[in-house]
Protein backbone atom coordinates (compact mmCIF):
# COMPACT_ATOMS: atom_id res chain seq x y z
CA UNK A 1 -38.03 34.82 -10.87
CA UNK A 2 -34.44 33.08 -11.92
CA UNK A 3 -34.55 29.44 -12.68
CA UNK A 4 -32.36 26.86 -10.96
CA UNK A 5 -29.61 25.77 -12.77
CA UNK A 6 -26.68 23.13 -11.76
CA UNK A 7 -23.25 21.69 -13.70
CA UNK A 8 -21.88 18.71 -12.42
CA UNK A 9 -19.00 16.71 -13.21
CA UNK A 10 -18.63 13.16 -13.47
CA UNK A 11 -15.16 11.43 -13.50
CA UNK A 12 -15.99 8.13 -14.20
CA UNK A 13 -14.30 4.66 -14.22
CA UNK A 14 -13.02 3.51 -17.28
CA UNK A 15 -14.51 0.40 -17.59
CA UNK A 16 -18.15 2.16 -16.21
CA UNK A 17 -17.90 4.77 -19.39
CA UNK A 18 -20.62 2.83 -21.35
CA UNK A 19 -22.66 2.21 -18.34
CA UNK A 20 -22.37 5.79 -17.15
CA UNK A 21 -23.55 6.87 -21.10
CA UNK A 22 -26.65 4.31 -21.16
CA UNK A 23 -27.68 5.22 -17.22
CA UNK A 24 -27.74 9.28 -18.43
CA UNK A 25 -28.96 8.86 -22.19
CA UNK A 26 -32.32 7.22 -20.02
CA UNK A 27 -32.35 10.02 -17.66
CA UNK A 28 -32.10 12.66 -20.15
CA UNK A 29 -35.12 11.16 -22.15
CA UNK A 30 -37.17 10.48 -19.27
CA UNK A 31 -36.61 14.03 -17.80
CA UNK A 32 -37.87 15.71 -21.16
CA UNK A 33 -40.91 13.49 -21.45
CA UNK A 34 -41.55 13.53 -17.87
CA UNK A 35 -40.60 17.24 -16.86
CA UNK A 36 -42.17 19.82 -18.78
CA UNK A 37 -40.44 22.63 -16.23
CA UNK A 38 -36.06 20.92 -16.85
CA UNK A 39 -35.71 23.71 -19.33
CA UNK A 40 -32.36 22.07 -20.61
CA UNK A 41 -30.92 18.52 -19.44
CA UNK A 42 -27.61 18.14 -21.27
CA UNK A 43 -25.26 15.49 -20.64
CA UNK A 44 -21.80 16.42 -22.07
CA UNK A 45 -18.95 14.12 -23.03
CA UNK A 46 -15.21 15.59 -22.97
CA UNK A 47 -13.12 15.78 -26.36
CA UNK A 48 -9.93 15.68 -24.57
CA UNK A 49 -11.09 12.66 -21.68
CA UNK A 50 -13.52 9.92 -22.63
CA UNK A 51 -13.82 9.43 -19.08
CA UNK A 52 -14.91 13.18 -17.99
CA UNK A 53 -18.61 14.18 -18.57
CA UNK A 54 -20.87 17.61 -17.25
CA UNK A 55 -24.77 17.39 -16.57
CA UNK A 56 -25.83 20.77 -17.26
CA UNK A 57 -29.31 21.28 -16.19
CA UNK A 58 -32.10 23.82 -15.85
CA UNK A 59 -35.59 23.69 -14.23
CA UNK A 60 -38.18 26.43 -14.62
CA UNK A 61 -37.75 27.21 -10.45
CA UNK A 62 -37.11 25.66 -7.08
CA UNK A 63 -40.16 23.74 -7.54
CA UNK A 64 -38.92 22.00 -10.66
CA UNK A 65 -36.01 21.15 -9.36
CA UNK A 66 -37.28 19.81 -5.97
CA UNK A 67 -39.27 17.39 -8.53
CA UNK A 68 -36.79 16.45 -10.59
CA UNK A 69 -34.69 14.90 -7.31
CA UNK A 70 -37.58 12.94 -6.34
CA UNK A 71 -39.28 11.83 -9.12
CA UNK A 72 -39.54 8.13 -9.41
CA UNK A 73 -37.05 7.71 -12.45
CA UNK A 74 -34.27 9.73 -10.65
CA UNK A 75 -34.46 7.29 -7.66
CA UNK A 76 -34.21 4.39 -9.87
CA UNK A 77 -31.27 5.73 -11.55
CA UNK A 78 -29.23 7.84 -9.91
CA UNK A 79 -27.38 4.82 -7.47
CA UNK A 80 -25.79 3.56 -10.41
CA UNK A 81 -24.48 6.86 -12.08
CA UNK A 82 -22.56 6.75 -8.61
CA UNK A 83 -21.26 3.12 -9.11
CA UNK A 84 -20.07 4.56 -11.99
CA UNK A 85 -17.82 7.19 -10.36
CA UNK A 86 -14.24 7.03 -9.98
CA UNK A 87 -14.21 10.65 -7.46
CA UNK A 88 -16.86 12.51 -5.69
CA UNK A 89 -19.11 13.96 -8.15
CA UNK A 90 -18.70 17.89 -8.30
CA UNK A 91 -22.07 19.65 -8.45
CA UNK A 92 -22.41 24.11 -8.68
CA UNK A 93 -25.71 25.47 -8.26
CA UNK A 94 -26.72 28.66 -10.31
CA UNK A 95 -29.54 31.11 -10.91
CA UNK A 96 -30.61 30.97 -14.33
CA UNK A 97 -31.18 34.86 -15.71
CA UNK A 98 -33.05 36.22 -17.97
């Protein structure tokens, strides 16, 4: 069975950049203590724009990632990654193979 894998991309606000970088640096640590099945939870800072990051994530299945967007911690956090935002976050789904 493939695993469930997004990318999203986060233009943020300048003056949110350090906020955006402390709100993910939690999530990323609480998802690998608290998620045995996120296979990978990167959060990715451009070279060429400070103010352009990617999340790219991978859970074990459907199941995982159903978790993962309702697990306590995401709920907590998520509302102000989106404060953060200066545009619609852009989010692609994939299968992960192999």
């Amino acid at each position: 069975m493939a695993g469930k894998s997004f990318i999203a991309r986060l233009c943020t606000k300048p003056e949110m950049r350090e906020r955006m970088i402390e709100l993910q640096a939690e999530l990323k640590g609480l998802v690998f203590e608290h998620e045995p099945d996120a296979l990978v939870y990167e959060f990715l800072q451009s070279e060429d724009d400070p103010d352009l990051f990617h999340v790219v994530a991978t859970f074990r299945d459907e199941a995982a990632f159903e978790k993962h967007m309702h697990i306590d911690f995401h709920d907590r956090l998520v509302p102000g990654i989106l404060e953060c935002l200066a545009q619609d976050m852009e989010l692609a789904f994939h299968a992960s193979l192999g």
